[in-house]
N, C-alpha and C. Protein backbone atom coordinates (compact mmCIF):
# COMPACT_ATOMS: atom_id res chain seq x y z
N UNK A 1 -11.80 169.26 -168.36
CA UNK A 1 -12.71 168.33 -168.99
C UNK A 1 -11.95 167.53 -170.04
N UNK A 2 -12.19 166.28 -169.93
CA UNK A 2 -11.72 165.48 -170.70
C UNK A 2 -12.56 165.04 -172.20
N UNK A 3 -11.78 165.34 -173.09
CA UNK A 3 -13.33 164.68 -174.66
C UNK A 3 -12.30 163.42 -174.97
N UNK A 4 -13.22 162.09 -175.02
CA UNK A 4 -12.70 161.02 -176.08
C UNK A 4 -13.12 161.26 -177.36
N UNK A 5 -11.89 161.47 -178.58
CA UNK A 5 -11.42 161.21 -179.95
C UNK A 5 -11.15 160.05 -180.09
N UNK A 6 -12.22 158.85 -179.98
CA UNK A 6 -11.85 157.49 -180.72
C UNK A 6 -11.33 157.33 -182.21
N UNK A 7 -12.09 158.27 -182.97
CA UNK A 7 -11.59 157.91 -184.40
C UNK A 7 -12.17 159.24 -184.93
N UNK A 8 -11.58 159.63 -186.23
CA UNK A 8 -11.83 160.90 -186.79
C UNK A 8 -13.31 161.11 -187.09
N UNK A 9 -14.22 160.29 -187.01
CA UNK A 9 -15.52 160.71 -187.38
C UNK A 9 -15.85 161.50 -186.03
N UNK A 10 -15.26 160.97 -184.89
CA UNK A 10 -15.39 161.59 -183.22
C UNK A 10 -14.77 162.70 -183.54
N UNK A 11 -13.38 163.20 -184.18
CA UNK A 11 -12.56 164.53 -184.11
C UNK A 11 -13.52 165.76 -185.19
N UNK A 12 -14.02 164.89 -186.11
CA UNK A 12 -15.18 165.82 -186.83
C UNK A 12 -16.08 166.38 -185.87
N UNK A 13 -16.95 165.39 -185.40
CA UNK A 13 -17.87 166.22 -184.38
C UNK A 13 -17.82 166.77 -182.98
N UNK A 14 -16.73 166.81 -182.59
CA UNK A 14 -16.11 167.51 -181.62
C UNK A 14 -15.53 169.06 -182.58
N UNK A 15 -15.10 168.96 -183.26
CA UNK A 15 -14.88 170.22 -185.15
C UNK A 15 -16.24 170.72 -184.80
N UNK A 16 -17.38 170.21 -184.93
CA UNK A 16 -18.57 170.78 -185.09
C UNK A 16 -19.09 171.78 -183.91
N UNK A 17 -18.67 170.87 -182.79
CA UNK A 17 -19.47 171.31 -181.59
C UNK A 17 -18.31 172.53 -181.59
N UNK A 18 -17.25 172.76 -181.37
CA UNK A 18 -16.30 174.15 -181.31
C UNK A 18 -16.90 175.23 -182.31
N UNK A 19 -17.31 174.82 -183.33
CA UNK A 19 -17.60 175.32 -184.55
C UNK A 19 -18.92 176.62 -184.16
N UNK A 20 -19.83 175.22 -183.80
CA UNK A 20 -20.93 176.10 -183.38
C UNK A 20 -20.97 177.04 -182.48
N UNK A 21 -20.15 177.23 -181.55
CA UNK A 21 -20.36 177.94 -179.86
C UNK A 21 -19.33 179.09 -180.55
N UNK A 22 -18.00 178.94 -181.23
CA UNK A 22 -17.02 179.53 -181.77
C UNK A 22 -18.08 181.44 -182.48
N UNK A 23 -17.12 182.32 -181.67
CA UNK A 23 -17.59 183.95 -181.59
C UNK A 23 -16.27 184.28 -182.22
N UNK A 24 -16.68 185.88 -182.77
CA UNK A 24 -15.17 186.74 -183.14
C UNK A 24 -15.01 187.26 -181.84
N UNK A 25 -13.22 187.02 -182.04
CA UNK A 25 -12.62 187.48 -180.53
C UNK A 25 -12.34 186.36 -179.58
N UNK A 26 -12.52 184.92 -180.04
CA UNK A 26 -12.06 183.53 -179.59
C UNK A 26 -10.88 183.15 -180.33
N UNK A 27 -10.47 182.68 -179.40
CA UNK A 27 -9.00 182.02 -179.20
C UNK A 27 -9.47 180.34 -179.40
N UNK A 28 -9.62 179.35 -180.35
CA UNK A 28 -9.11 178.46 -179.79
C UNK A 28 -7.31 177.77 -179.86
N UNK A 29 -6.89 177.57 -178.81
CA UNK A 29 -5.11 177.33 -178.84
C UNK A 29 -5.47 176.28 -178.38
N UNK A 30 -4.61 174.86 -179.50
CA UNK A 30 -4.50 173.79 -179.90
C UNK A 30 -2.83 173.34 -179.68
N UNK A 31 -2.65 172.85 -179.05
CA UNK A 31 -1.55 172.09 -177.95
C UNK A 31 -1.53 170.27 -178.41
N UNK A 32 0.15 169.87 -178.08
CA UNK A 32 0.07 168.84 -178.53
C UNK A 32 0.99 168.35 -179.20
N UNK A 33 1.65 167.16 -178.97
CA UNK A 33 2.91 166.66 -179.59
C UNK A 33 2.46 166.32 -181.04
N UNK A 34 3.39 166.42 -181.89
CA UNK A 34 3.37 165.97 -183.71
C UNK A 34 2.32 164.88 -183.69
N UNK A 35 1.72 164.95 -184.66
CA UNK A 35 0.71 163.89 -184.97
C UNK A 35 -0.29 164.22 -184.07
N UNK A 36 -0.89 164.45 -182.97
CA UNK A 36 -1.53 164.34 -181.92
C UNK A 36 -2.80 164.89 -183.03
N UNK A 37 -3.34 165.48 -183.53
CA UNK A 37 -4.02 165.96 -184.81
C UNK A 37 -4.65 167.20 -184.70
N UNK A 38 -4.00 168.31 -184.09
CA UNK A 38 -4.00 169.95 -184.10
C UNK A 38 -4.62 170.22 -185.48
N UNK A 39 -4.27 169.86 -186.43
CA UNK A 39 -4.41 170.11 -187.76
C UNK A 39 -5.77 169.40 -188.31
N UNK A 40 -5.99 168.26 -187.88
CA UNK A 40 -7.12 167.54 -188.08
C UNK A 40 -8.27 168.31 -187.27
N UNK A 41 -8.08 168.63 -186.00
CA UNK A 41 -8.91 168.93 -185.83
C UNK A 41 -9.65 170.78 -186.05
N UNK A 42 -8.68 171.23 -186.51
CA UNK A 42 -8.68 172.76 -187.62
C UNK A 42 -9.32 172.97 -188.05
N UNK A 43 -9.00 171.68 -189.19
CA UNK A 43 -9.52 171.26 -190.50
C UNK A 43 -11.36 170.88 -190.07
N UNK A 44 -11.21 170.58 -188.96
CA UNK A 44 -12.77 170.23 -188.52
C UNK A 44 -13.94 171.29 -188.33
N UNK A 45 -12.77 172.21 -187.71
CA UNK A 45 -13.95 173.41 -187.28
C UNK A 45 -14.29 174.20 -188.50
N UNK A 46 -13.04 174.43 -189.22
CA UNK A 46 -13.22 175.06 -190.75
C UNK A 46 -14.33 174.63 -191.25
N UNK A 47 -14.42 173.46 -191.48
CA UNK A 47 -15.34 172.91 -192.51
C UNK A 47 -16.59 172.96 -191.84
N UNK A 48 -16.92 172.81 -190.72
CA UNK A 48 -17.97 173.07 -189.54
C UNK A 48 -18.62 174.20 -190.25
N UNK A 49 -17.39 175.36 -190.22
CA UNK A 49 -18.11 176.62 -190.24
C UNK A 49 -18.59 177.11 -191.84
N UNK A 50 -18.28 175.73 -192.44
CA UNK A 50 -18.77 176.30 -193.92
C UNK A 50 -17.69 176.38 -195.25
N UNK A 51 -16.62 175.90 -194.82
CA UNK A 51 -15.73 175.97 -195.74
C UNK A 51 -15.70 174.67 -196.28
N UNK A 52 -15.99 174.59 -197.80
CA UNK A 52 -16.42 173.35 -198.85
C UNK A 52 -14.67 172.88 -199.73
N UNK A 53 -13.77 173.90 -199.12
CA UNK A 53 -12.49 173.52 -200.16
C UNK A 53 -11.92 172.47 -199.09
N UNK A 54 -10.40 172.59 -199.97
CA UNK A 54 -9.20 171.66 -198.66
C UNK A 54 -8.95 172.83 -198.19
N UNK A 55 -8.43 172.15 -196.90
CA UNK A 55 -7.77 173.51 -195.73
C UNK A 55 -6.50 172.86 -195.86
N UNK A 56 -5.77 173.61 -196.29
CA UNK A 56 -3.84 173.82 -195.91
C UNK A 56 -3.47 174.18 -194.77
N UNK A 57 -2.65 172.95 -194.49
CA UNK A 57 -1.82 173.44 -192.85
C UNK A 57 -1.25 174.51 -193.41
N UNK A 58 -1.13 175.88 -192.50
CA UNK A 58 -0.53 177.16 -192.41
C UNK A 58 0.86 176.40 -192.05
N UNK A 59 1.98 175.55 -192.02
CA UNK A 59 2.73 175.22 -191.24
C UNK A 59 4.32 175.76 -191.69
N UNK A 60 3.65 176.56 -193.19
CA UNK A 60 4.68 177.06 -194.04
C UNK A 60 4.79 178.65 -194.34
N UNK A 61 3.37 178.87 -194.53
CA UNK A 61 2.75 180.19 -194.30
C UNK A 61 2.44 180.85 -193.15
N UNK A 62 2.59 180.55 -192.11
CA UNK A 62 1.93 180.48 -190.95
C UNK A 62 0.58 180.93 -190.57
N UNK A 63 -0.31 181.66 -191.01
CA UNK A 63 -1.58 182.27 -191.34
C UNK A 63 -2.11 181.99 -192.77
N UNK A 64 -2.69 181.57 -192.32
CA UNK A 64 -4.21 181.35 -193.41
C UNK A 64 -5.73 182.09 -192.66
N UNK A 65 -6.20 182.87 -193.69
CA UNK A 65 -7.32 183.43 -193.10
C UNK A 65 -8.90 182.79 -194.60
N UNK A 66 -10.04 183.05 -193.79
CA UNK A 66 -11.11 182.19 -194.25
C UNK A 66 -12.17 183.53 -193.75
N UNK A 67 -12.81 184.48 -195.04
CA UNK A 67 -13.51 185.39 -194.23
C UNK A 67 -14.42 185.29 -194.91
N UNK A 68 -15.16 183.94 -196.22
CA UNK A 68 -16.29 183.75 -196.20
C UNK A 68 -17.33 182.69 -195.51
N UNK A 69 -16.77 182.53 -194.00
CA UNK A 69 -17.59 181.60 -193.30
C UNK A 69 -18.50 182.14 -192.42
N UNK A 70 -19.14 181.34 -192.25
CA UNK A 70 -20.18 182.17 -190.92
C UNK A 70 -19.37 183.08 -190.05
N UNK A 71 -18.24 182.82 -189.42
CA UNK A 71 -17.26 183.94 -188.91
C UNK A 71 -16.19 184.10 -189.38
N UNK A 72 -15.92 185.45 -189.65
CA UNK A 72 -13.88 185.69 -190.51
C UNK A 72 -13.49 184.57 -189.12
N UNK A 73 -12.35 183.84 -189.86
CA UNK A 73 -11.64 182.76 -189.00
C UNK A 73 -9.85 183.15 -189.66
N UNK A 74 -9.29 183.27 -188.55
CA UNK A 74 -7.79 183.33 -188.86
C UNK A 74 -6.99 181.68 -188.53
N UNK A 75 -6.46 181.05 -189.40
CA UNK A 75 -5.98 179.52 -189.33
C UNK A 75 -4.30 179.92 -188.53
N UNK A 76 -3.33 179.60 -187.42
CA UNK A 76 -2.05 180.32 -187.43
C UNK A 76 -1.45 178.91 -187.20
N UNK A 77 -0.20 178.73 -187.52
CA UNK A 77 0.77 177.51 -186.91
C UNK A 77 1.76 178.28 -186.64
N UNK A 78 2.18 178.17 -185.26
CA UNK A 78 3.31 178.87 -184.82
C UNK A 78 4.61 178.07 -184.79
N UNK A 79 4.57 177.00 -184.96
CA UNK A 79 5.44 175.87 -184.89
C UNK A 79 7.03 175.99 -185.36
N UNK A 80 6.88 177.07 -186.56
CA UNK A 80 8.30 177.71 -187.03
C UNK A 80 8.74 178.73 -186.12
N UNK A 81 8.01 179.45 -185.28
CA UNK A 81 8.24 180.84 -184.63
C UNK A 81 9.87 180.21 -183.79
N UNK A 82 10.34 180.70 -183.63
CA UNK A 82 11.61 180.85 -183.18
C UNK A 82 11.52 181.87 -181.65
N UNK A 83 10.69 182.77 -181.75
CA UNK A 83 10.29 183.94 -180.64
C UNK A 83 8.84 184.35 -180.60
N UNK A 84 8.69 184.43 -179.43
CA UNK A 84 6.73 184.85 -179.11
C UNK A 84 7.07 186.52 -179.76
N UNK A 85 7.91 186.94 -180.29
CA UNK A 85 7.78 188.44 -180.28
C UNK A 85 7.79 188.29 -181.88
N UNK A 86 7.95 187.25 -182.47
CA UNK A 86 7.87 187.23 -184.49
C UNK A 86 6.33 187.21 -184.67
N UNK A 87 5.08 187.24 -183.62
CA UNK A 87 4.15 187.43 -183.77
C UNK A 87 3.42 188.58 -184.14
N UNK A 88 4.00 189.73 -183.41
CA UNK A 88 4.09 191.07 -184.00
C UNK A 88 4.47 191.39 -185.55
N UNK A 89 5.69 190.49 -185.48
CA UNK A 89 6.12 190.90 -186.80
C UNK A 89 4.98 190.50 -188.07
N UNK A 90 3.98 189.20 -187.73
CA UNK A 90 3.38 188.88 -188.39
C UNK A 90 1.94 189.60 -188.95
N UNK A 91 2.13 190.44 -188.03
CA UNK A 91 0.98 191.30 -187.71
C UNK A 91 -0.42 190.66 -187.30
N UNK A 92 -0.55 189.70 -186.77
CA UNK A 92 -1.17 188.87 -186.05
C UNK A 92 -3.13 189.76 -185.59
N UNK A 93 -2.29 190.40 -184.79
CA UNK A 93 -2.90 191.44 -184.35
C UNK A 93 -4.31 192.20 -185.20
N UNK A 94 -3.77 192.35 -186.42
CA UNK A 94 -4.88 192.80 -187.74
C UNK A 94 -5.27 192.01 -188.24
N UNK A 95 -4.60 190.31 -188.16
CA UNK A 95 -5.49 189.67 -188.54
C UNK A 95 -6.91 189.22 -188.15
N UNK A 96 -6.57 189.43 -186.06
CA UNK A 96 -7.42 188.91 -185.39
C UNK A 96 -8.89 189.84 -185.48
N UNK A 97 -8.53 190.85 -185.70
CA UNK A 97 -9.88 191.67 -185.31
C UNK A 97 -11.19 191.37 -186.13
N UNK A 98 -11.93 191.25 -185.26
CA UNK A 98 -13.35 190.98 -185.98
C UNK A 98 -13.46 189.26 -186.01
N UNK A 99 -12.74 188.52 -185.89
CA UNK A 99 -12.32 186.77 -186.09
C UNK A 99 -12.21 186.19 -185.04
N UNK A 100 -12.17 184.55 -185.32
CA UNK A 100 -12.09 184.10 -184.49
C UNK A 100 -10.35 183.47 -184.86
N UNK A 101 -9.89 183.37 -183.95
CA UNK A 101 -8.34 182.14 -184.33
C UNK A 101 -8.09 181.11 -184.00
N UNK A 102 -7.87 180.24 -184.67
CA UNK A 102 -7.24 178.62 -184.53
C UNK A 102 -5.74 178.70 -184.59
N UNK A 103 -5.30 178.58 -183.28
CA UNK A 103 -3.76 178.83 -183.25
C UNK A 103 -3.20 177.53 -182.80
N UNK A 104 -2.47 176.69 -183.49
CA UNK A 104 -1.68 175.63 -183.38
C UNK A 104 -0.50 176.13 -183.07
N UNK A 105 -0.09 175.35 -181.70
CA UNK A 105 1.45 175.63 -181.13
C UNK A 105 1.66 176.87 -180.49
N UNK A 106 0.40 177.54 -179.76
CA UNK A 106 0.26 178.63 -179.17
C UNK A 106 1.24 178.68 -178.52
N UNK A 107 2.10 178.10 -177.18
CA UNK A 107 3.22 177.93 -176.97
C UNK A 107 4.23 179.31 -177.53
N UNK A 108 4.38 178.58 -179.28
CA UNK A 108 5.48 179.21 -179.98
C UNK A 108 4.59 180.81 -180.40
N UNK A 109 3.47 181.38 -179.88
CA UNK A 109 3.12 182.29 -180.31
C UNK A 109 3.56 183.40 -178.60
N UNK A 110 3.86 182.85 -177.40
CA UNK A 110 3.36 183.53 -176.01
C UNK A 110 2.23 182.56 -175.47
N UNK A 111 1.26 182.29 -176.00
CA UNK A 111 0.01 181.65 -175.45
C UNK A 111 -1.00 182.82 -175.68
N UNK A 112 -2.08 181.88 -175.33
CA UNK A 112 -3.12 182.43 -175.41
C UNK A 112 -4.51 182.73 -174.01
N UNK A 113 -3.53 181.49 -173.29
CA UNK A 113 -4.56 180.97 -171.93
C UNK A 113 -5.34 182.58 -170.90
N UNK A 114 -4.35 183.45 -171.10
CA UNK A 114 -4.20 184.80 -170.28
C UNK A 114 -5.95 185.40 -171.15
N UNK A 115 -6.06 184.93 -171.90
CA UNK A 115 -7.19 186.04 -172.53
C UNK A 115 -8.63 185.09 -171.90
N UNK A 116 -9.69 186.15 -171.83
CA UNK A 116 -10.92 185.28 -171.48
C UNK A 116 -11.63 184.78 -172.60
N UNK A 117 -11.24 184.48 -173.73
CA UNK A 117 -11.89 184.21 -175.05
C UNK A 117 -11.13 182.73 -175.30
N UNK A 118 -10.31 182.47 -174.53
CA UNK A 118 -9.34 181.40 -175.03
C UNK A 118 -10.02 179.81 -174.62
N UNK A 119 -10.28 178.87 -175.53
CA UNK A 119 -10.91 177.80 -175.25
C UNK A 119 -9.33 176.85 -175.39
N UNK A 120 -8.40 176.71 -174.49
CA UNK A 120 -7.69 175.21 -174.69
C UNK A 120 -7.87 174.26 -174.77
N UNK A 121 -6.82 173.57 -175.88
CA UNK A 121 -7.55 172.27 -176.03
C UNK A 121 -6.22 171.41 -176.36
N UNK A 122 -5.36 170.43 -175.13
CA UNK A 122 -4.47 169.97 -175.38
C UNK A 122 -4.68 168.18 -176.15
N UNK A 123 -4.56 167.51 -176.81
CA UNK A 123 -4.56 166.95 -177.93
C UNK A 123 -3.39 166.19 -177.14
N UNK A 124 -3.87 164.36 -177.00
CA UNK A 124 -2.87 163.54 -176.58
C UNK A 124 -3.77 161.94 -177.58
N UNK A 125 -2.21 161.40 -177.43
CA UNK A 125 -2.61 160.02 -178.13
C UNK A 125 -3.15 159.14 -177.11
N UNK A 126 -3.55 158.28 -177.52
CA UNK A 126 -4.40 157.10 -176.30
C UNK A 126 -5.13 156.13 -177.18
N UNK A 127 -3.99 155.28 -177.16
CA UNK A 127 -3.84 154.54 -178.22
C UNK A 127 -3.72 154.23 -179.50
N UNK A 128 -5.25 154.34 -179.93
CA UNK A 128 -5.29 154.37 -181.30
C UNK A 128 -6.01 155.65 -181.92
N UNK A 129 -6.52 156.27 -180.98
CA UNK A 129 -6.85 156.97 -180.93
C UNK A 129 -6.28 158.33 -180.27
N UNK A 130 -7.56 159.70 -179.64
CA UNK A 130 -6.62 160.60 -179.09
C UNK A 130 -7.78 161.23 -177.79
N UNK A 131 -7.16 162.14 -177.30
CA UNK A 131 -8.15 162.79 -176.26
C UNK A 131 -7.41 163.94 -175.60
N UNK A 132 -9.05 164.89 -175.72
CA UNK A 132 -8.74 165.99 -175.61
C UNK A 132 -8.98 166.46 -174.20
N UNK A 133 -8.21 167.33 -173.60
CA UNK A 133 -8.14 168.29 -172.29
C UNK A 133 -8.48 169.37 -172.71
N UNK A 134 -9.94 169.48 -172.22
CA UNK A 134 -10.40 171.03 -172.76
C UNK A 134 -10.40 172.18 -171.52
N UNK A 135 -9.47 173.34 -171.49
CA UNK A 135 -10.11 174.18 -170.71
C UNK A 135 -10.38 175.44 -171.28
N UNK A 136 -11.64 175.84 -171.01
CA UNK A 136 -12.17 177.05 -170.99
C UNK A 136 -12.20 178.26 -170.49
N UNK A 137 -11.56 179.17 -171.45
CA UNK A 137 -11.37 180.61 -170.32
C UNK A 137 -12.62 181.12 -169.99
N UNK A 138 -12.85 182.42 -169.53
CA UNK A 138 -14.47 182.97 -168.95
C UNK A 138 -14.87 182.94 -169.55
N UNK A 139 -14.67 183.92 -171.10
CA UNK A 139 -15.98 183.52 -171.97
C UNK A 139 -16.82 182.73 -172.44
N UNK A 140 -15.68 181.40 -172.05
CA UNK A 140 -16.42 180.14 -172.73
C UNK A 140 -16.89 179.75 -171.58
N UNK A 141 -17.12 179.96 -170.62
CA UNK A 141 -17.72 178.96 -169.36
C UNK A 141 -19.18 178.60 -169.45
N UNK A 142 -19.86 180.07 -170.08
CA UNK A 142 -21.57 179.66 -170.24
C UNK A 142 -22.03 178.80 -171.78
N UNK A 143 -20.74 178.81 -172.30
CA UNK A 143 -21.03 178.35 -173.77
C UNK A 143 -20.11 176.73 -173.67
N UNK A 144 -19.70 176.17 -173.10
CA UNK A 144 -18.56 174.85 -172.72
C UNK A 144 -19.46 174.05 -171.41
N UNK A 145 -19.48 172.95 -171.75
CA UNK A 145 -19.51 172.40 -173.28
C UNK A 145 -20.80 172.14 -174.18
């Protein structure tokens, strides 16, 4: 499935609609060359789900977690990972439980596509704008779109 992102008021409410359907134990993995707006659109579901501050790209920290929103939400940028196996090291794993995760650059984590909780969502420019390739693993099939 294809979503048009004409302009960020579109990447907000596309933020919203993930936001709402978004369970603990979801994956969404966010794909996508620099700029393409992985981060923008993060920042969308966060605030969707209730978060009133700024959201910091994790792009330094690599995890940021948010566990007074309607769901504990784990924020990850894998983009520094060097190896899908420094994910362990991160303890990843304890962060996820009970949460949902927004993983930018899943790629640099192993991926995520293998799990049935995983909503992909690859992020391309088109023009001035951007557009999204959404696929949905099983869980999301009765909840997408």
């Amino acid at each position: 499935m294809r979503v048009e992102l004409p302009d960020l008021a579109a990447m907000e409410r596309f933020g919203a609609v993930i936001a709402g359907k978004l369970q603990p134990g979801d994956v969404v993995a966010l794909s996508g060359d620099l700029g393409t707006g992985k981060t923008t659109l993060a920042r969308a579901i966060i605030a969707a789900l209730g978060h009133e501050r700024e959201v910091p790209s994790p792009t330094y920290t690599i995890i940021e977690t948010y566990d007074a929103l309607r769901i504990p939400l784990v924020h990850a940028d894998f983009y520094r990972l060097e190896d899908p196996a420094e994910v362990e090291e991160l303890g990843l794993d304890d962060y996820r439980e009970g949460a949902a995760l927004l993983a930018e650059w899943p790629d640099h984590a192993g991926g995520f596509a293998h799990e049935a909780g995983c909503l992909s969502i690859t992020l391309e420019k088109v023009g001035e704008g951007r557009e999204a390739v959404v696929t949905p693993g099983d869980n999301w099939q009765s909840r997408w779109p």
